[in-house]
N, C-alpha and C. Protein backbone atom coordinates (compact mmCIF):
# COMPACT_ATOMS: atom_id res chain seq x y z
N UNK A 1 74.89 141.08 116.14
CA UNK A 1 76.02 140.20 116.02
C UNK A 1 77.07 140.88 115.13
N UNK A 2 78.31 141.10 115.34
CA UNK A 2 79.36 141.34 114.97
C UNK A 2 80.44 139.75 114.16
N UNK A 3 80.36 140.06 112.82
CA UNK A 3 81.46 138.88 112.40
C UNK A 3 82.72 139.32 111.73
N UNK A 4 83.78 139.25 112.46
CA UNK A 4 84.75 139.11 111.92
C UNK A 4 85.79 138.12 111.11
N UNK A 5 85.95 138.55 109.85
CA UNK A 5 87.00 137.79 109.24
C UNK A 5 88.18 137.87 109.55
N UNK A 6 88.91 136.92 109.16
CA UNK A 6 90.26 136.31 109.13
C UNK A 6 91.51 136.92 108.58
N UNK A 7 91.54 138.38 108.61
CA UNK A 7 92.43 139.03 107.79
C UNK A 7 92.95 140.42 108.64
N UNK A 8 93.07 141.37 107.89
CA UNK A 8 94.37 141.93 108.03
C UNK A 8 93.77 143.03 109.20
N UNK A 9 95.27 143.61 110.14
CA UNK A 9 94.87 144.00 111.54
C UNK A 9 94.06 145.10 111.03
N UNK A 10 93.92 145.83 110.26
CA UNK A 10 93.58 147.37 110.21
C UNK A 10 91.89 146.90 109.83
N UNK A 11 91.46 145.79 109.60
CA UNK A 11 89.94 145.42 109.04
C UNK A 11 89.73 144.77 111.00
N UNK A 12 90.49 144.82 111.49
CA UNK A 12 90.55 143.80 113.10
C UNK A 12 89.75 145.36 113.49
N UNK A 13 90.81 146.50 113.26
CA UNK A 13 90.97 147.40 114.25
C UNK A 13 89.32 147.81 114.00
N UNK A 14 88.88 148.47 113.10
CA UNK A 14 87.68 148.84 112.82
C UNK A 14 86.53 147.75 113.54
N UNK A 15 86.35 146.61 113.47
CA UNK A 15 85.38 145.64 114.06
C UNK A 15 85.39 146.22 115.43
N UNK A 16 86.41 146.05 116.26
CA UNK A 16 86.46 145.94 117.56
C UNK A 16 86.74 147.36 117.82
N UNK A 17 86.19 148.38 117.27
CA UNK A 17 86.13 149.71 118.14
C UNK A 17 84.09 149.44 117.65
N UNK A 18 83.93 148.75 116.88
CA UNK A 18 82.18 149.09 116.70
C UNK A 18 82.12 147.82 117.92
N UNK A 19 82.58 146.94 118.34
CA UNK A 19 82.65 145.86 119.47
C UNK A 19 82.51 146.79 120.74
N UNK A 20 83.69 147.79 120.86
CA UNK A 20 84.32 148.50 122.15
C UNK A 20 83.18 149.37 122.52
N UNK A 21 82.32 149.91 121.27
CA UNK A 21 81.38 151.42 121.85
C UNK A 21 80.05 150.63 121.82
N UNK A 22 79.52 149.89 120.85
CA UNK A 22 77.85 149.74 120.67
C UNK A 22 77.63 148.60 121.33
N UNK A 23 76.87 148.85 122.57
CA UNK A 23 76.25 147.87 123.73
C UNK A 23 75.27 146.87 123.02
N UNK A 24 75.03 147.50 121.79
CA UNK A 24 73.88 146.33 120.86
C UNK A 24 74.71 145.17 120.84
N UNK A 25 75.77 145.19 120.48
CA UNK A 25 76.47 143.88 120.25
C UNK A 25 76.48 142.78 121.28
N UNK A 26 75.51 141.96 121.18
CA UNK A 26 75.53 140.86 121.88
C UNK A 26 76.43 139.46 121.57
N UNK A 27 76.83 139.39 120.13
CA UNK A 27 77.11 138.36 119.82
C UNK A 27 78.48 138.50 118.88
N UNK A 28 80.02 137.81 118.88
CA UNK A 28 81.15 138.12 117.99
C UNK A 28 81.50 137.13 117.64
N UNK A 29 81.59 136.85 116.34
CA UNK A 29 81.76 135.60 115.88
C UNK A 29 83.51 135.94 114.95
N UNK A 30 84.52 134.94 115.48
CA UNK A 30 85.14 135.11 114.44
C UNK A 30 85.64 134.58 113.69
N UNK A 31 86.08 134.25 112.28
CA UNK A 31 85.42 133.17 111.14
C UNK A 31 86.87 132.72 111.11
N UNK A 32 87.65 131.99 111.63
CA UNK A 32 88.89 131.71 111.01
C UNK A 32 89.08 130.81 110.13
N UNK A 33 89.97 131.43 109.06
CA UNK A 33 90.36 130.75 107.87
C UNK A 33 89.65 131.39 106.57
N UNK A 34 88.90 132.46 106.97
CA UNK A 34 88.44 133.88 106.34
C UNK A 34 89.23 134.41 105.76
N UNK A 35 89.45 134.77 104.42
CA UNK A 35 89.83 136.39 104.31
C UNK A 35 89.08 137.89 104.41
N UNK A 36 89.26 138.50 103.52
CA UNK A 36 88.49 139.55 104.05
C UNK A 36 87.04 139.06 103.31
N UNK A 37 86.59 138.17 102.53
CA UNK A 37 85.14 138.12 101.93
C UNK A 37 84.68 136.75 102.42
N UNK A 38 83.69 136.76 103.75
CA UNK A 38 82.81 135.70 104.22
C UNK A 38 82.47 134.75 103.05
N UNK A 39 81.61 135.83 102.62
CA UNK A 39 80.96 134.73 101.27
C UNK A 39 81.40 134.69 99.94
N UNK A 40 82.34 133.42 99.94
CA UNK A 40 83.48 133.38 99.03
C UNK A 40 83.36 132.35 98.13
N UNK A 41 82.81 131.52 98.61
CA UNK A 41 82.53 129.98 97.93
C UNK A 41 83.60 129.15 97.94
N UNK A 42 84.88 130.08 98.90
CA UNK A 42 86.03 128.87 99.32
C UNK A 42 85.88 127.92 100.45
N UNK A 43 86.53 126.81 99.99
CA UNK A 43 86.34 125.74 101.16
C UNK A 43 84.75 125.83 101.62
N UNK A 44 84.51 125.49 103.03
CA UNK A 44 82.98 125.79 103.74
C UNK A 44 82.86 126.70 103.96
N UNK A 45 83.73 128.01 103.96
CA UNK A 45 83.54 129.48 103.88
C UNK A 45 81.64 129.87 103.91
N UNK A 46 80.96 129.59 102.93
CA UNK A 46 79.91 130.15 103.25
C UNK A 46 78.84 129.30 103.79
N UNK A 47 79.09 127.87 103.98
CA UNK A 47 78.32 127.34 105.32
C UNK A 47 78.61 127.28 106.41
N UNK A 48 79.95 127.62 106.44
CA UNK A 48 80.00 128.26 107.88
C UNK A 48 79.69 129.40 108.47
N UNK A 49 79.75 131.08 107.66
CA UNK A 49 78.99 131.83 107.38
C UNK A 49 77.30 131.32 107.71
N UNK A 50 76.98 131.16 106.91
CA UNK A 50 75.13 130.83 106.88
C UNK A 50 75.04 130.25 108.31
N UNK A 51 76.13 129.05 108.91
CA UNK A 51 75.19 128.83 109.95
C UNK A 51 75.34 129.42 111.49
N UNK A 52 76.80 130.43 111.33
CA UNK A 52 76.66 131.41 112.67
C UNK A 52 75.16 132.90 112.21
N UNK A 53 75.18 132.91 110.88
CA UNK A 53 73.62 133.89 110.92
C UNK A 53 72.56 133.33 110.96
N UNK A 54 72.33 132.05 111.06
CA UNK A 54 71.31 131.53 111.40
C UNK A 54 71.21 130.63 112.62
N UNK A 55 72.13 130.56 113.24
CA UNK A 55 72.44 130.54 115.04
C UNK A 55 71.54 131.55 115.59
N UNK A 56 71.79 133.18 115.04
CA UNK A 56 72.15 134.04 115.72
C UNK A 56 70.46 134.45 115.33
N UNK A 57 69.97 134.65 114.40
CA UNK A 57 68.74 134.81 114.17
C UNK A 57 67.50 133.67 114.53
N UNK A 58 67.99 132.90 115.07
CA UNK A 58 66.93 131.88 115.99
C UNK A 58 67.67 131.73 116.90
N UNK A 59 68.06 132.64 117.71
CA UNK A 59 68.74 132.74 119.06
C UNK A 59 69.03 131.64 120.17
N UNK A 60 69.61 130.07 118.69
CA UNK A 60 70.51 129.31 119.20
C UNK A 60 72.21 129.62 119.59
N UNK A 61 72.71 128.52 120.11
CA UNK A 61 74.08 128.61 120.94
C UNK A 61 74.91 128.96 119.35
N UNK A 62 75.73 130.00 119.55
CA UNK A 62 76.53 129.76 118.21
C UNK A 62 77.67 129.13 118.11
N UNK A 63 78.07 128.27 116.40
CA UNK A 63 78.51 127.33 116.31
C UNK A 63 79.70 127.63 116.58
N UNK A 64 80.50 128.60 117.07
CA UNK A 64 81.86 129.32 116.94
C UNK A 64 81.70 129.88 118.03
N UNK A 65 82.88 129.91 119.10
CA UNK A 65 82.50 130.55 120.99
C UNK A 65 82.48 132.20 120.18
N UNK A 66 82.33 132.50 121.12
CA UNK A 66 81.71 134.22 120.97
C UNK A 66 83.31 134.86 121.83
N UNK A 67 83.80 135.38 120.31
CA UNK A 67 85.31 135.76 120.66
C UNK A 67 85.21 136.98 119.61
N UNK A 68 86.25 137.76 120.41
CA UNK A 68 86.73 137.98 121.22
C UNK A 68 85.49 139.09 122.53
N UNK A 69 85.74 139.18 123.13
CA UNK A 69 84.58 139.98 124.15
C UNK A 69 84.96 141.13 124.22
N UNK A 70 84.64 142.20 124.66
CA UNK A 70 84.27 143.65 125.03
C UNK A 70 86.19 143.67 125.67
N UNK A 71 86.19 142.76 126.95
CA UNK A 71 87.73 143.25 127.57
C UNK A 71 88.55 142.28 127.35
N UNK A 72 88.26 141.31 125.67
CA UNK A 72 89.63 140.39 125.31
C UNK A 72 89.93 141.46 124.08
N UNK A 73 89.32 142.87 123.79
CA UNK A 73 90.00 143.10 122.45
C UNK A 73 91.15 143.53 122.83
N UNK A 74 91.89 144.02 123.31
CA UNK A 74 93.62 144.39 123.29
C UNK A 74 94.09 143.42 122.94
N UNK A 75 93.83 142.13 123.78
CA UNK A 75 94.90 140.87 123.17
C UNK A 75 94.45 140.27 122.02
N UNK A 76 93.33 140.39 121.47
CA UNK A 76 92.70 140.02 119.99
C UNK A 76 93.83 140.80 119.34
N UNK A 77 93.55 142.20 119.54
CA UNK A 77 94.30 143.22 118.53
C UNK A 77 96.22 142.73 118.68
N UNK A 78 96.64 142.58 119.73
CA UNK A 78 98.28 141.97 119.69
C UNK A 78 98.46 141.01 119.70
N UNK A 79 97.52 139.83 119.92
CA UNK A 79 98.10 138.35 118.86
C UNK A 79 97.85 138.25 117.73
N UNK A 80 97.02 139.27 116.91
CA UNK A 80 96.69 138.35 115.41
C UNK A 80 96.38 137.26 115.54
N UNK A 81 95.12 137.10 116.21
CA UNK A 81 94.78 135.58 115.94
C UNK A 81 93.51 135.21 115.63
């Protein structure tokens, strides 16, 4: 599983080239309303955190759709979103 935070394009760009090459990646979660540190203790920041890694490690549905995919990263990378 791949999780991306909520921040700046050049931390985007790096995720989604390890997204683009390693076929391991089954799963992309991306945390909006993140900055660059998941586990922050802002807002639900880290129960929302805790419960896409524990979705993902008892290979339930995760709580967040599985974005962006293998052929949505170009438009991930030019909307900023």
């Amino acid at each position: 599983m791949l999780m991306i935070a909520e921040c700046s394009s050049q931390v985007r760009r790096w995720a989604t080239e390890i997204l683009a090459h390693d076929p391991a990646v089954r799963r992309t979660q991306v945390m909006p309303g993140v900055g660059h540190h998941m586990w922050n203790g802002l807002d639900d920041n880290n129960g929302r955190a805790a419960a896409v890694v524990t979705a993902f490690l008892r290979n339930k549905p995760a709580p967040l759709p599985d974005h962006p995919a293998r052929d949505e990263i170009p438009a991930f990378l030019r909307d900023h979103k």
